[in-house]
PDB file of N, CA and C in Angstrom:
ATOM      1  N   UNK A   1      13.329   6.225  16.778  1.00  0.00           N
ATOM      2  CA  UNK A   1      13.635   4.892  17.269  1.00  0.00           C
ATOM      3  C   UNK A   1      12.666   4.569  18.393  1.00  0.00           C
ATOM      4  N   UNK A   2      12.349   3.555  18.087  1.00  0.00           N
ATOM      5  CA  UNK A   2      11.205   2.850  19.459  1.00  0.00           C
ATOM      6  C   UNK A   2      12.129   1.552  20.540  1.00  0.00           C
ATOM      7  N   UNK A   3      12.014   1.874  21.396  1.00  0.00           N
ATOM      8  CA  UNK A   3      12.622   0.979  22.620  1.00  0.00           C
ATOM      9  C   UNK A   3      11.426   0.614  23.432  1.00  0.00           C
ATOM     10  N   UNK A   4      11.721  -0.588  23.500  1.00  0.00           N
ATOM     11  CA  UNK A   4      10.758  -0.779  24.364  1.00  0.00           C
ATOM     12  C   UNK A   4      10.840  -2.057  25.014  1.00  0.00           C
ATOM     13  N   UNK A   5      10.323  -2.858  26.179  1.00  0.00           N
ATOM     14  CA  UNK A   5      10.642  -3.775  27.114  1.00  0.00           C
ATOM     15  C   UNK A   5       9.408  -4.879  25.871  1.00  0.00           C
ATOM     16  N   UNK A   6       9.774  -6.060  26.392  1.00  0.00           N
ATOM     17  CA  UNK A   6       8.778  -7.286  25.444  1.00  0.00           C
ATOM     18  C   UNK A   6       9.419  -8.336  25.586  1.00  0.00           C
ATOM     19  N   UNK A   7       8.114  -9.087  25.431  1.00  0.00           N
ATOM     20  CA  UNK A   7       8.812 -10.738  25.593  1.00  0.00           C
ATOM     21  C   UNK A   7       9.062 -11.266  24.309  1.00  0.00           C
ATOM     22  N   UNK A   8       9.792 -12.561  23.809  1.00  0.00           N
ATOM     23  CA  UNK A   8       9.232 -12.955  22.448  1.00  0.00           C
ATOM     24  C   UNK A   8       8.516 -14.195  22.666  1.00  0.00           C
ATOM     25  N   UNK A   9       7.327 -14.284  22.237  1.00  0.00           N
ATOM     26  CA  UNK A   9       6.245 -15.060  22.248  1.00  0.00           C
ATOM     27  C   UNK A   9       6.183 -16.619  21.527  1.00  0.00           C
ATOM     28  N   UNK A  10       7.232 -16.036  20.399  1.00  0.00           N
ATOM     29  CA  UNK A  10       7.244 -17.299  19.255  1.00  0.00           C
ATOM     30  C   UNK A  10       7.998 -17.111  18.403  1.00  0.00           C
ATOM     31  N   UNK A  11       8.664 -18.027  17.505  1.00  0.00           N
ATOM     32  CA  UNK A  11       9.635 -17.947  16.945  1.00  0.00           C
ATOM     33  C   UNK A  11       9.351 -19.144  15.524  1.00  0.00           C
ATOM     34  N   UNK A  12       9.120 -18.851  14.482  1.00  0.00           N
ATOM     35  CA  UNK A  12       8.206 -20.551  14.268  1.00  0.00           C
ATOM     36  C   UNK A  12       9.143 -19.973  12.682  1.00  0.00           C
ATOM     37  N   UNK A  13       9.635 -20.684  12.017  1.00  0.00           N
ATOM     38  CA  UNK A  13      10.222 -20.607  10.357  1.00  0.00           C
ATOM     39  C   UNK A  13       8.663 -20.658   9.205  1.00  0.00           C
ATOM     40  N   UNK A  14       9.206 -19.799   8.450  1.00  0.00           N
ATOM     41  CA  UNK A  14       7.972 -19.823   7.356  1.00  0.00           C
ATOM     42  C   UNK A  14       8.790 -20.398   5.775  1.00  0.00           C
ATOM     43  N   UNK A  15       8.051 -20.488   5.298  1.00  0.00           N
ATOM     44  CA  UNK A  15       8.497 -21.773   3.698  1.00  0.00           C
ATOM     45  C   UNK A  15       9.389 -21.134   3.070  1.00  0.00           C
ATOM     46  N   UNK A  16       9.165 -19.626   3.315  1.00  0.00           N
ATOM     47  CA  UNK A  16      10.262 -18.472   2.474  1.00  0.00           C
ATOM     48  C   UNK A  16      11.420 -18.666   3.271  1.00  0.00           C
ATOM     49  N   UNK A  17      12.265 -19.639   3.913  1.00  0.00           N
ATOM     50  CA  UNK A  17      13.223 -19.593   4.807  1.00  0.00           C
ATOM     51  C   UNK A  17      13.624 -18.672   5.735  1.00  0.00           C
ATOM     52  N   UNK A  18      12.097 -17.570   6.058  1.00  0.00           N
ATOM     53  CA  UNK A  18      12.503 -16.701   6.779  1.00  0.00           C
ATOM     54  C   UNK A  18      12.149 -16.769   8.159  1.00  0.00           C
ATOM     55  N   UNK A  19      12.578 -15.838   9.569  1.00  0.00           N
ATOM     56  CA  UNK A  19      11.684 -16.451  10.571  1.00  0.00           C
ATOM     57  C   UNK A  19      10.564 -15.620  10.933  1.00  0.00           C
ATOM     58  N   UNK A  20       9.389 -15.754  10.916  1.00  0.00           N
ATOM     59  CA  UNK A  20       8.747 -15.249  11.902  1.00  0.00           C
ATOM     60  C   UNK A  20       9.106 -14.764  13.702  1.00  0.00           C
ATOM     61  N   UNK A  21       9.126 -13.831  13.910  1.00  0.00           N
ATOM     62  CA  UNK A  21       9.413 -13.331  15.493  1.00  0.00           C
ATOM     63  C   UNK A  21       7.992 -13.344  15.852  1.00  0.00           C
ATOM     64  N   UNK A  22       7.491 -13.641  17.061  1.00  0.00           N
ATOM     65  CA  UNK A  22       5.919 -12.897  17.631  1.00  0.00           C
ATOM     66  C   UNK A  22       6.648 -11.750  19.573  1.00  0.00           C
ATOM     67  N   UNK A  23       6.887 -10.919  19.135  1.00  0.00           N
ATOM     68  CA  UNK A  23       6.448 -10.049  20.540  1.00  0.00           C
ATOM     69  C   UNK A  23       5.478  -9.372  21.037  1.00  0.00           C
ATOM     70  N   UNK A  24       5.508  -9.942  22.507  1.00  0.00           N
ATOM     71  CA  UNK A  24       4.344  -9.563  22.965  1.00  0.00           C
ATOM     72  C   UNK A  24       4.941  -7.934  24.225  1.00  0.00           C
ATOM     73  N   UNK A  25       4.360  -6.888  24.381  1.00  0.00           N
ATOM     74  CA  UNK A  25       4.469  -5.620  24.968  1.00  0.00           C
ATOM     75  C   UNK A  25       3.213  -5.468  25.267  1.00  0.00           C
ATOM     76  N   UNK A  26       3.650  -4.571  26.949  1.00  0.00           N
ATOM     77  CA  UNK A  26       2.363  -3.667  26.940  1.00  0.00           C
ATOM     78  C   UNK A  26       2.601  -2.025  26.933  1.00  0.00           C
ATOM     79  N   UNK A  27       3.584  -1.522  26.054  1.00  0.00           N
ATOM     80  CA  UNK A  27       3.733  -0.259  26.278  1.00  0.00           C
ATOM     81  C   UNK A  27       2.709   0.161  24.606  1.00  0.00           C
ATOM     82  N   UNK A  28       1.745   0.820  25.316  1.00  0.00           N
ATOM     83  CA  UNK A  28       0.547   0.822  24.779  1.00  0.00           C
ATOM     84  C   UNK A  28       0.656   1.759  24.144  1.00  0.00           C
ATOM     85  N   UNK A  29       1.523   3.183  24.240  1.00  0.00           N
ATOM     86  CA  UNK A  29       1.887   4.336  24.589  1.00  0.00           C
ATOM     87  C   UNK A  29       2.572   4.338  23.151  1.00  0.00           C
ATOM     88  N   UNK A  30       3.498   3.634  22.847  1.00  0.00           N
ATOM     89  CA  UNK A  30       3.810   3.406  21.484  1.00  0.00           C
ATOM     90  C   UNK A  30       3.192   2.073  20.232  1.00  0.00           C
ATOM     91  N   UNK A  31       1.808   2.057  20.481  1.00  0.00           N
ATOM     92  CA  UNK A  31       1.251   1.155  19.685  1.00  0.00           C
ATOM     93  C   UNK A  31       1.090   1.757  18.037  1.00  0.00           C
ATOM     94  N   UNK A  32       0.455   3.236  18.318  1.00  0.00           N
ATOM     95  CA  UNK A  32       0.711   3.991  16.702  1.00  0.00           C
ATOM     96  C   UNK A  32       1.730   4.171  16.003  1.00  0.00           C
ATOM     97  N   UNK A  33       3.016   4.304  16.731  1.00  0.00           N
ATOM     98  CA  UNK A  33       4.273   3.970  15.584  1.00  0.00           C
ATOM     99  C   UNK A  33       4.117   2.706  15.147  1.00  0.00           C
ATOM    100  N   UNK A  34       3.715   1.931  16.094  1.00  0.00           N
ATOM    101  CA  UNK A  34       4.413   0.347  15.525  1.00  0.00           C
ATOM    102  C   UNK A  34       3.402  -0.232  14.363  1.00  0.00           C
ATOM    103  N   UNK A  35       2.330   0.428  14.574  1.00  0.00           N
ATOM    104  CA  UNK A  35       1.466   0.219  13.442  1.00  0.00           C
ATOM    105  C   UNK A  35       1.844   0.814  12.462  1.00  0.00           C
ATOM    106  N   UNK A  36       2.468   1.882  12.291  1.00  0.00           N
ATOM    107  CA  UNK A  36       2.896   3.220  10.987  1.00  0.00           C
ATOM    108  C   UNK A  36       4.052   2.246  10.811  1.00  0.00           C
ATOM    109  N   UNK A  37       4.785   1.129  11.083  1.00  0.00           N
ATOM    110  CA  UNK A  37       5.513   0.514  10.734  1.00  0.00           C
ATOM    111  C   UNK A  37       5.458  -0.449  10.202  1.00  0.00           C
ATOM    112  N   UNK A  38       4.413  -0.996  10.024  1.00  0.00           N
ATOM    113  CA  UNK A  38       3.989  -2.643   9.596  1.00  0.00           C
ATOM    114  C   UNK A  38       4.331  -2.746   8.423  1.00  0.00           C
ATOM    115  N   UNK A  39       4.592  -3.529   7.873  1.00  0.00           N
ATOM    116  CA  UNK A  39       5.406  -3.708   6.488  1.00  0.00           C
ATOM    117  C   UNK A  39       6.721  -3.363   6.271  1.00  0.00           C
ATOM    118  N   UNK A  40       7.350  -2.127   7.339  1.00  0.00           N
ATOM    119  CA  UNK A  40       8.148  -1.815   7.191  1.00  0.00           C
ATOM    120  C   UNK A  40       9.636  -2.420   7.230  1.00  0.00           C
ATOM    121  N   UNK A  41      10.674  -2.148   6.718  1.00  0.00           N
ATOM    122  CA  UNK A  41      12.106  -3.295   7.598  1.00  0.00           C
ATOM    123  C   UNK A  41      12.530  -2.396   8.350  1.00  0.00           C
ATOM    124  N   UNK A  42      13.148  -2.898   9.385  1.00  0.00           N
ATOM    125  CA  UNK A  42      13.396  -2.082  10.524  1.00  0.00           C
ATOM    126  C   UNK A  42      14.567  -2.745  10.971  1.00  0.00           C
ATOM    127  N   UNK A  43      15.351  -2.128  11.873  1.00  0.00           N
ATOM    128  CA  UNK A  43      16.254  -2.861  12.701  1.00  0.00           C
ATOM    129  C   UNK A  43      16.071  -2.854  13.986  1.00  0.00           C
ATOM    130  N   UNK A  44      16.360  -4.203  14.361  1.00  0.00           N
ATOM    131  CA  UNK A  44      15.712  -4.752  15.676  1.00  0.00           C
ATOM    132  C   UNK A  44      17.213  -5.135  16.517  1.00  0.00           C
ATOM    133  N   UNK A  45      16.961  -5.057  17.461  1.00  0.00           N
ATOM    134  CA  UNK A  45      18.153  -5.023  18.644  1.00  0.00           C
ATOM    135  C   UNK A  45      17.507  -6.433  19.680  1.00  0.00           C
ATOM    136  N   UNK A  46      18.150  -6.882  19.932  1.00  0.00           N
ATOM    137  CA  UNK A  46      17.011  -7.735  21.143  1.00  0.00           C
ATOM    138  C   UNK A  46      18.118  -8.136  22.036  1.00  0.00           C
ATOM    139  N   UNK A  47      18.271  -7.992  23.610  1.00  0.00           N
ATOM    140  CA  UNK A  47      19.052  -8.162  24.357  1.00  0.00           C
ATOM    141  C   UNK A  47      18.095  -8.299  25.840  1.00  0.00           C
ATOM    142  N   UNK A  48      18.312  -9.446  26.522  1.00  0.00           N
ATOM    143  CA  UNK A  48      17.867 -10.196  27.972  1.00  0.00           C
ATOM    144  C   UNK A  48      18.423  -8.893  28.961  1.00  0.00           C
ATOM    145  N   UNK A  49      19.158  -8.075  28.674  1.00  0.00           N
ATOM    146  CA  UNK A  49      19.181  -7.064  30.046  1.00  0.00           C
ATOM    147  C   UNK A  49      19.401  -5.685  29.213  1.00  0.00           C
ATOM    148  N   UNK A  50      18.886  -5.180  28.113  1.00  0.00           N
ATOM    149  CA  UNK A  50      18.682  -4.204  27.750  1.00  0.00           C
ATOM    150  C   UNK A  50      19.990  -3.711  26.899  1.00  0.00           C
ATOM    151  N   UNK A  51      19.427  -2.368  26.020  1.00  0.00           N
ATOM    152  CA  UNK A  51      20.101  -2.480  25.185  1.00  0.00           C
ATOM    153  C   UNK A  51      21.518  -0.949  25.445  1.00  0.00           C
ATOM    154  N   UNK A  52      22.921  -1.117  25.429  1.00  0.00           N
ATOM    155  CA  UNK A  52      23.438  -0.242  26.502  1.00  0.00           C
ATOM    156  C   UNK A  52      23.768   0.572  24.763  1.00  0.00           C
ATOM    157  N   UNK A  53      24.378   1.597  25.509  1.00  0.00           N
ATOM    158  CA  UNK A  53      24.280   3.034  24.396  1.00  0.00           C
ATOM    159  C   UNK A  53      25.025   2.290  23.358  1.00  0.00           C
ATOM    160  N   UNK A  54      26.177   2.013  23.313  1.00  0.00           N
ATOM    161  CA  UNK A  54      26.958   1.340  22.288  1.00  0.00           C
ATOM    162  C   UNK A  54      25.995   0.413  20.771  1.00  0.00           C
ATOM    163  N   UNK A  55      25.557  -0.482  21.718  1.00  0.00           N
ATOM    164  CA  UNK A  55      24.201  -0.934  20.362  1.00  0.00           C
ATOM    165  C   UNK A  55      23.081  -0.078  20.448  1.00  0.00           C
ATOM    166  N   UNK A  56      22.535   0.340  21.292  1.00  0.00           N
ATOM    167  CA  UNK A  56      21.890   1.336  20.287  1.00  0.00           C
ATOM    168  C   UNK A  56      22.412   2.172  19.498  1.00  0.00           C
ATOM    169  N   UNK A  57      23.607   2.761  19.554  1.00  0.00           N
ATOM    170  CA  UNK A  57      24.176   3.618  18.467  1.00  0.00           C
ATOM    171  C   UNK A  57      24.616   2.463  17.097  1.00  0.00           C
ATOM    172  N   UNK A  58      24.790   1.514  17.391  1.00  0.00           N
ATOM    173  CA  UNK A  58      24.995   0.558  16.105  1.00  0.00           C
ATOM    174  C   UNK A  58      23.481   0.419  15.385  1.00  0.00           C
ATOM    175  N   UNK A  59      22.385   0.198  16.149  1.00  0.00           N
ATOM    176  CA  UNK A  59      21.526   0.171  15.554  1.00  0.00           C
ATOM    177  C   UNK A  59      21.080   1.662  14.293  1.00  0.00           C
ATOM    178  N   UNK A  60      21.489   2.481  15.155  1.00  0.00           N
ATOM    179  CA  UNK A  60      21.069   3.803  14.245  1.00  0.00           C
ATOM    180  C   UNK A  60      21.678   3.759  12.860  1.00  0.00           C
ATOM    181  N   UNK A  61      22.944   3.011  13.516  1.00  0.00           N
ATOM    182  CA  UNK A  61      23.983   3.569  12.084  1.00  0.00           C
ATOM    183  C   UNK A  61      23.579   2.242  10.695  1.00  0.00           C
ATOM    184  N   UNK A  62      23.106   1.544  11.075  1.00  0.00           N
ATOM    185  CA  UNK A  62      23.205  -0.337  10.538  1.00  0.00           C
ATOM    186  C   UNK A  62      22.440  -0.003   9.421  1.00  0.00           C
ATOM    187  N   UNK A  63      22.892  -0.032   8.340  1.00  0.00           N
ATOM    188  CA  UNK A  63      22.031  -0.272   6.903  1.00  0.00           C
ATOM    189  C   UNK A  63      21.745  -1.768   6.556  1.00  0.00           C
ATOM    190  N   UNK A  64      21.009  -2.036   5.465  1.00  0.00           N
ATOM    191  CA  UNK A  64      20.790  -3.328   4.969  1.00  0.00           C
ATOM    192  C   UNK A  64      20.904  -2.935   3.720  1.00  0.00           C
ATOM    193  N   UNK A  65      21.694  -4.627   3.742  1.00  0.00           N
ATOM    194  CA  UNK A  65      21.895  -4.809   1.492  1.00  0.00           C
ATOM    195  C   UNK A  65      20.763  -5.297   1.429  1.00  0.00           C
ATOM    196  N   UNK A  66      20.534  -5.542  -0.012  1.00  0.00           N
ATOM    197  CA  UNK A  66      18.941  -6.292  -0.609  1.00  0.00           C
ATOM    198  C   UNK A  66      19.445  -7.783  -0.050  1.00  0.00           C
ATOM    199  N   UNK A  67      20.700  -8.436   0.082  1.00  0.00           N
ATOM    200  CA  UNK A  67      20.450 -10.033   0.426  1.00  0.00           C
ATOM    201  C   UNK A  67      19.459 -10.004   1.509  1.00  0.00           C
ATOM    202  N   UNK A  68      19.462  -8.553   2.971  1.00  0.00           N
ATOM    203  CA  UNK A  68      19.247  -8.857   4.291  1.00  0.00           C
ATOM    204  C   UNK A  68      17.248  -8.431   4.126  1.00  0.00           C
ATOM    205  N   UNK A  69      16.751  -8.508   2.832  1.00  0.00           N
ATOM    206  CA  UNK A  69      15.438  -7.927   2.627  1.00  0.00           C
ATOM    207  C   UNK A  69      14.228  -9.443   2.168  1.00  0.00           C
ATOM    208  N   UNK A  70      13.512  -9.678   2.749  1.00  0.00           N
ATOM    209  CA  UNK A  70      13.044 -11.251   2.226  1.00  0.00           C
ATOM    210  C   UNK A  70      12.485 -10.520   1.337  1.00  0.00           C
ATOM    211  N   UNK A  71      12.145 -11.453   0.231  1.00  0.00           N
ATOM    212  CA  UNK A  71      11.820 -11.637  -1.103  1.00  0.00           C
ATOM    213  C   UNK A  71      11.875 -10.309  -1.842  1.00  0.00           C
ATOM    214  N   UNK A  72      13.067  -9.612  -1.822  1.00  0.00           N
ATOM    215  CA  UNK A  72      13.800  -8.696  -2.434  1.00  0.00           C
ATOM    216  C   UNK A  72      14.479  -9.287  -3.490  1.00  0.00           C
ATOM    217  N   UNK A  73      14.572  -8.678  -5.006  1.00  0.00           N
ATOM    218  CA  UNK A  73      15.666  -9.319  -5.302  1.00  0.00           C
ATOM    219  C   UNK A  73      16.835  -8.686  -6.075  1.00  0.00           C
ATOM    220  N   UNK A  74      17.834  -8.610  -6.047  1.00  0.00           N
ATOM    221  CA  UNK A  74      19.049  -7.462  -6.749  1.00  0.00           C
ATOM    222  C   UNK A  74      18.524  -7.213  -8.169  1.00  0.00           C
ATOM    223  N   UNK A  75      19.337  -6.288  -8.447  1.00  0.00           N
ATOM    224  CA  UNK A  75      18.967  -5.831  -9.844  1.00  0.00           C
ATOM    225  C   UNK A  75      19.478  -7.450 -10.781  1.00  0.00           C
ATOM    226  N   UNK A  76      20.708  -8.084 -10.821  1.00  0.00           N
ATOM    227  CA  UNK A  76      21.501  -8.777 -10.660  1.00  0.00           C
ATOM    228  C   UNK A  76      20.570  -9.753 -11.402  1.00  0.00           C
ATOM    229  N   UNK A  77      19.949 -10.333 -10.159  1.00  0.00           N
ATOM    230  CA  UNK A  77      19.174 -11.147  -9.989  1.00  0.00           C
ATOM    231  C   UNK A  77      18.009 -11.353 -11.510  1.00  0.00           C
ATOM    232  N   UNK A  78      17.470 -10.094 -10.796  1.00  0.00           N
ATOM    233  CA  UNK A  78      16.324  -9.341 -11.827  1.00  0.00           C
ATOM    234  C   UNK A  78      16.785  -9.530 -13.334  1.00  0.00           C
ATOM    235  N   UNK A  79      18.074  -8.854 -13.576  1.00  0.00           N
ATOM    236  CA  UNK A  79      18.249  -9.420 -15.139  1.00  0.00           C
ATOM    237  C   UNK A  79      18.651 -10.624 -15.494  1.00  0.00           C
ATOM    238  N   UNK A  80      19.317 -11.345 -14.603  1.00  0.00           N
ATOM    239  CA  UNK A  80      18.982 -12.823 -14.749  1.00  0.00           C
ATOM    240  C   UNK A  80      17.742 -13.517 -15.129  1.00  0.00           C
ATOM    241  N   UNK A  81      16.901 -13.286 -14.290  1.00  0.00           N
ATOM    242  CA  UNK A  81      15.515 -14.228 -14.532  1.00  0.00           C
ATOM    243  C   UNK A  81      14.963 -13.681 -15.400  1.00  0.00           C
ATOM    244  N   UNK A  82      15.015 -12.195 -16.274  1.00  0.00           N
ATOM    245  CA  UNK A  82      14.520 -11.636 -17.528  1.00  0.00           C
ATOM    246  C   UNK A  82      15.295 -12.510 -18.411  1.00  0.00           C
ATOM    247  N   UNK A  83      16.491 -12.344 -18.240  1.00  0.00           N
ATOM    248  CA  UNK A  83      17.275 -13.219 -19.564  1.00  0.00           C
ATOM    249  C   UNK A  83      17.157 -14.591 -19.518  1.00  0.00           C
ATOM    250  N   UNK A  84      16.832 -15.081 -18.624  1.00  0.00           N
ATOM    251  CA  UNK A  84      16.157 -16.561 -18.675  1.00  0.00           C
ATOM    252  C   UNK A  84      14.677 -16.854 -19.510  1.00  0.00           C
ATOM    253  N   UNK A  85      14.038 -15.910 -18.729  1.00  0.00           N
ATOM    254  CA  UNK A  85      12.670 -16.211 -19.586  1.00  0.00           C
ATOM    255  C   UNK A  85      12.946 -15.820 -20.882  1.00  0.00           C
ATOM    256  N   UNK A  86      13.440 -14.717 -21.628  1.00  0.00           N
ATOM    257  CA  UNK A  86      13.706 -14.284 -22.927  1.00  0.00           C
ATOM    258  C   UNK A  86      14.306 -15.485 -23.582  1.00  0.00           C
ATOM    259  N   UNK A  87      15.483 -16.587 -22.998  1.00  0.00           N
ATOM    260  CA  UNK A  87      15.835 -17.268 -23.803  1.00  0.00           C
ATOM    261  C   UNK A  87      15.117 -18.464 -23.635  1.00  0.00           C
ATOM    262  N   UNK A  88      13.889 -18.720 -22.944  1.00  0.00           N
ATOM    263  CA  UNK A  88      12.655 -20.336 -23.130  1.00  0.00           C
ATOM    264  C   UNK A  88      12.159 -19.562 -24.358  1.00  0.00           C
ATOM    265  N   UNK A  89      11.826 -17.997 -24.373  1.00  0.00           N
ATOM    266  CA  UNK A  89      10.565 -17.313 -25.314  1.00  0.00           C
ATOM    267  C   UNK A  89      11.342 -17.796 -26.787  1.00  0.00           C
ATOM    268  N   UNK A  90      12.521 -17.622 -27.054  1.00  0.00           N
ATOM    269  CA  UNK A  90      13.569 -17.618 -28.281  1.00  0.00           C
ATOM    270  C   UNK A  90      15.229 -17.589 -27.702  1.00  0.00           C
ATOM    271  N   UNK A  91      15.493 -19.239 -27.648  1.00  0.00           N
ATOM    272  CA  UNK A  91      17.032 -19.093 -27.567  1.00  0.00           C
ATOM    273  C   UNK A  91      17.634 -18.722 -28.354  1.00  0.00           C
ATOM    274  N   UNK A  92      17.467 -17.731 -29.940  1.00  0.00           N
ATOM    275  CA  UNK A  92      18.622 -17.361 -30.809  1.00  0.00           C
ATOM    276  C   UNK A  92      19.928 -18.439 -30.825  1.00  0.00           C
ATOM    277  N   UNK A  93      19.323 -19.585 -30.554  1.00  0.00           N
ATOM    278  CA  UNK A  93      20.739 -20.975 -31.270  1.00  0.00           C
ATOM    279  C   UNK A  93      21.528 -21.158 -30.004  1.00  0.00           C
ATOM    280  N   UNK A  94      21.048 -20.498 -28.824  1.00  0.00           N
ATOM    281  CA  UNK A  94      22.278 -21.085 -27.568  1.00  0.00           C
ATOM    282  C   UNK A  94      21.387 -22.268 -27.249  1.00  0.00           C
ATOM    283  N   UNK A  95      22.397 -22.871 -26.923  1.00  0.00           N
ATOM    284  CA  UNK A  95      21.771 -24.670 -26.180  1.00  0.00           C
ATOM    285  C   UNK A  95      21.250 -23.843 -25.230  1.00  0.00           C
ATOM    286  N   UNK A  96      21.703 -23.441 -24.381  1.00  0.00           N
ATOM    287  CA  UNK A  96      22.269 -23.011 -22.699  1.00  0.00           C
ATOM    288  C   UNK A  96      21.139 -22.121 -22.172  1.00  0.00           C
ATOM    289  N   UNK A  97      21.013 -21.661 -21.187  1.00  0.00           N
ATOM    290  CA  UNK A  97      20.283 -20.411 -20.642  1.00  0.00           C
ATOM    291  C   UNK A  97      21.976 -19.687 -20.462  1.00  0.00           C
ATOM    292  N   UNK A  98      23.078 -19.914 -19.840  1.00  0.00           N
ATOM    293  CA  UNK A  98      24.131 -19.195 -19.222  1.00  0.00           C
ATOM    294  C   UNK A  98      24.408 -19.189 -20.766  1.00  0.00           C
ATOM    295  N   UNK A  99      24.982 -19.589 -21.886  1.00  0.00           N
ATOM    296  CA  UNK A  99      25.525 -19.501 -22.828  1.00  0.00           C
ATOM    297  C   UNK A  99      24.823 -17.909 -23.283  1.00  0.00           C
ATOM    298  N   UNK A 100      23.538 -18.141 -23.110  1.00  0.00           N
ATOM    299  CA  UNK A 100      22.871 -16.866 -23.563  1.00  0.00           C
ATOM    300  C   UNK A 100      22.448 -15.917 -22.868  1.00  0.00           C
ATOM    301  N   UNK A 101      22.929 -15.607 -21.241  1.00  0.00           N
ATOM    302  CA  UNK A 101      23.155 -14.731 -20.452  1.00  0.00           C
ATOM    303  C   UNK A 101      24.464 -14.152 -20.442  1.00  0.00           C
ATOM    304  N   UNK A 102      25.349 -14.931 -20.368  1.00  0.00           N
ATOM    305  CA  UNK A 102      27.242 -14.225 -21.050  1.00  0.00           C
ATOM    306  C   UNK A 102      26.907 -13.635 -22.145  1.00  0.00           C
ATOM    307  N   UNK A 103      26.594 -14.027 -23.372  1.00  0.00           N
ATOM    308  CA  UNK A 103      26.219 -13.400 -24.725  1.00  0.00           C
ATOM    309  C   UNK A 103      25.645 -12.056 -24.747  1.00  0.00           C
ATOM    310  N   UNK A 104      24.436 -12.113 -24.082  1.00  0.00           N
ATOM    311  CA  UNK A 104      23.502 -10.718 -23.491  1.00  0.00           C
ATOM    312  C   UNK A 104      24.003  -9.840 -22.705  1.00  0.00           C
ATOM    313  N   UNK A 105      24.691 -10.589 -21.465  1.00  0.00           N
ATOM    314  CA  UNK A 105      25.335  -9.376 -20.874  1.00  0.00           C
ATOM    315  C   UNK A 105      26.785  -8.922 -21.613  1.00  0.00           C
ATOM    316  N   UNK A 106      27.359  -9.458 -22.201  1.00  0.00           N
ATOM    317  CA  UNK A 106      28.614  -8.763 -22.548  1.00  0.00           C
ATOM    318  C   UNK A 106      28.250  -7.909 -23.664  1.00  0.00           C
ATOM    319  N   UNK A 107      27.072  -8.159 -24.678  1.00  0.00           N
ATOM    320  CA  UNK A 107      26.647  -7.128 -25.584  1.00  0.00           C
ATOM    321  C   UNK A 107      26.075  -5.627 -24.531  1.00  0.00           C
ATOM    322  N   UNK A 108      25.565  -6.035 -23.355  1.00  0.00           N
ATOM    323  CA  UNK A 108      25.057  -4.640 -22.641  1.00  0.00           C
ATOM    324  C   UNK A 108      26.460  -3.961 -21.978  1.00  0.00           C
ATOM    325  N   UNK A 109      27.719  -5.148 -21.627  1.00  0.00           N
ATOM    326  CA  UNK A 109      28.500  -4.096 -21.403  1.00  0.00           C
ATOM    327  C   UNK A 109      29.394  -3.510 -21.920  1.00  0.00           C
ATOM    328  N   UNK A 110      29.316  -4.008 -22.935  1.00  0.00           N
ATOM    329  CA  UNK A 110      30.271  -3.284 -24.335  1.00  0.00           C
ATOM    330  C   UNK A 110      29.734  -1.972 -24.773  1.00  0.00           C
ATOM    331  N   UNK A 111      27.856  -2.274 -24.530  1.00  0.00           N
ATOM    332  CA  UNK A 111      27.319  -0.590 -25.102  1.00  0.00           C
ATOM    333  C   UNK A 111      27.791   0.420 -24.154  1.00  0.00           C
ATOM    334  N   UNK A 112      27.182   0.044 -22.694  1.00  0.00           N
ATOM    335  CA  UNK A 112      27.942   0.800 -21.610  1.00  0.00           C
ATOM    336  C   UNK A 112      29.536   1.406 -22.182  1.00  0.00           C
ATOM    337  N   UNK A 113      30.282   0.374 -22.193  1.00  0.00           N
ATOM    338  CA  UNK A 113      31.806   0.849 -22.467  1.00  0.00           C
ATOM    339  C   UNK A 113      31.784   2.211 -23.534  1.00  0.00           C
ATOM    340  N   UNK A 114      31.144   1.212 -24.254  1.00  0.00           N
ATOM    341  CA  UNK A 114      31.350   2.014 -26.006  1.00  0.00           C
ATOM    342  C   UNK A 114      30.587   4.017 -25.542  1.00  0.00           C
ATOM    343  N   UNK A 115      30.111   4.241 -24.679  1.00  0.00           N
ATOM    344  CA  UNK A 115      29.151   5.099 -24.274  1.00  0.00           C
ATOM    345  C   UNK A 115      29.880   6.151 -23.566  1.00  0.00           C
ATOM    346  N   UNK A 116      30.980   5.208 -22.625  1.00  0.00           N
ATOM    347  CA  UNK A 116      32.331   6.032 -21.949  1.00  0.00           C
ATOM    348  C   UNK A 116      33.276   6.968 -22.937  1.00  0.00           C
ATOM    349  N   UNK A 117      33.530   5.509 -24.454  1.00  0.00           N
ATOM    350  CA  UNK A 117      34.605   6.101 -24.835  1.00  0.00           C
ATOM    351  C   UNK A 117      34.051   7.050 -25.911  1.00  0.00           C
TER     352      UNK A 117
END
């Protein structure tokens, strides 16, 4: 875990509805983690008089779902927009895109089932 004192510089929204943060530090001392981190998701704490043991121990413990990941997307999701494009490529007779996502998924979870019993 990196702690460290910083101002925030800027705060500006980007098109992906996400926000940009800019902090500015001079603890120079930890500049190579924060670089071994770039890209990374991380959890960030930010508090005007520091951060007391209690949140930092929340921070340690704090996981993230895929909603809390920008342009992540659930598995969920993922077979949605496959079964969408599959049914522009060949709707097999559904009007619908959903007509032919119920159809698709209840044939995948019947195999599942059928696999149990």
């Amino acid at each position: 875990m990196i702690i460290l004192p910083a101002q925030i510089d800027g705060v500006t929204s980007r098109k992906d509805k996400t926000l940009k943060i800019t902090l500015v530090t001079q603890e120079l001392k930890e500049a190579g983690k924060l670089f071994d981190l770039q890209n990374e998701l991380v959890n960030v704490g930010i508090s005007p008089k520091g951060l007391n043991d209690n949140e930092i121990e929340l921070l340690r413990e704090s996981k993230f779902g895929v909603e809390d990941i920008p342009n992540k997307k659930s598995q969920g999701k993922r077979l949605r927009d496959a079964l969408y494009i599959a049914w522009t490529k060949d709707n097999r007779g559904f009007e619908t895109s959903e007509a032919y996502y119920q159809h698709r998924t209840d044939l995948m979870i019947n195999h599942v089932l059928n696999q149990i019993e």
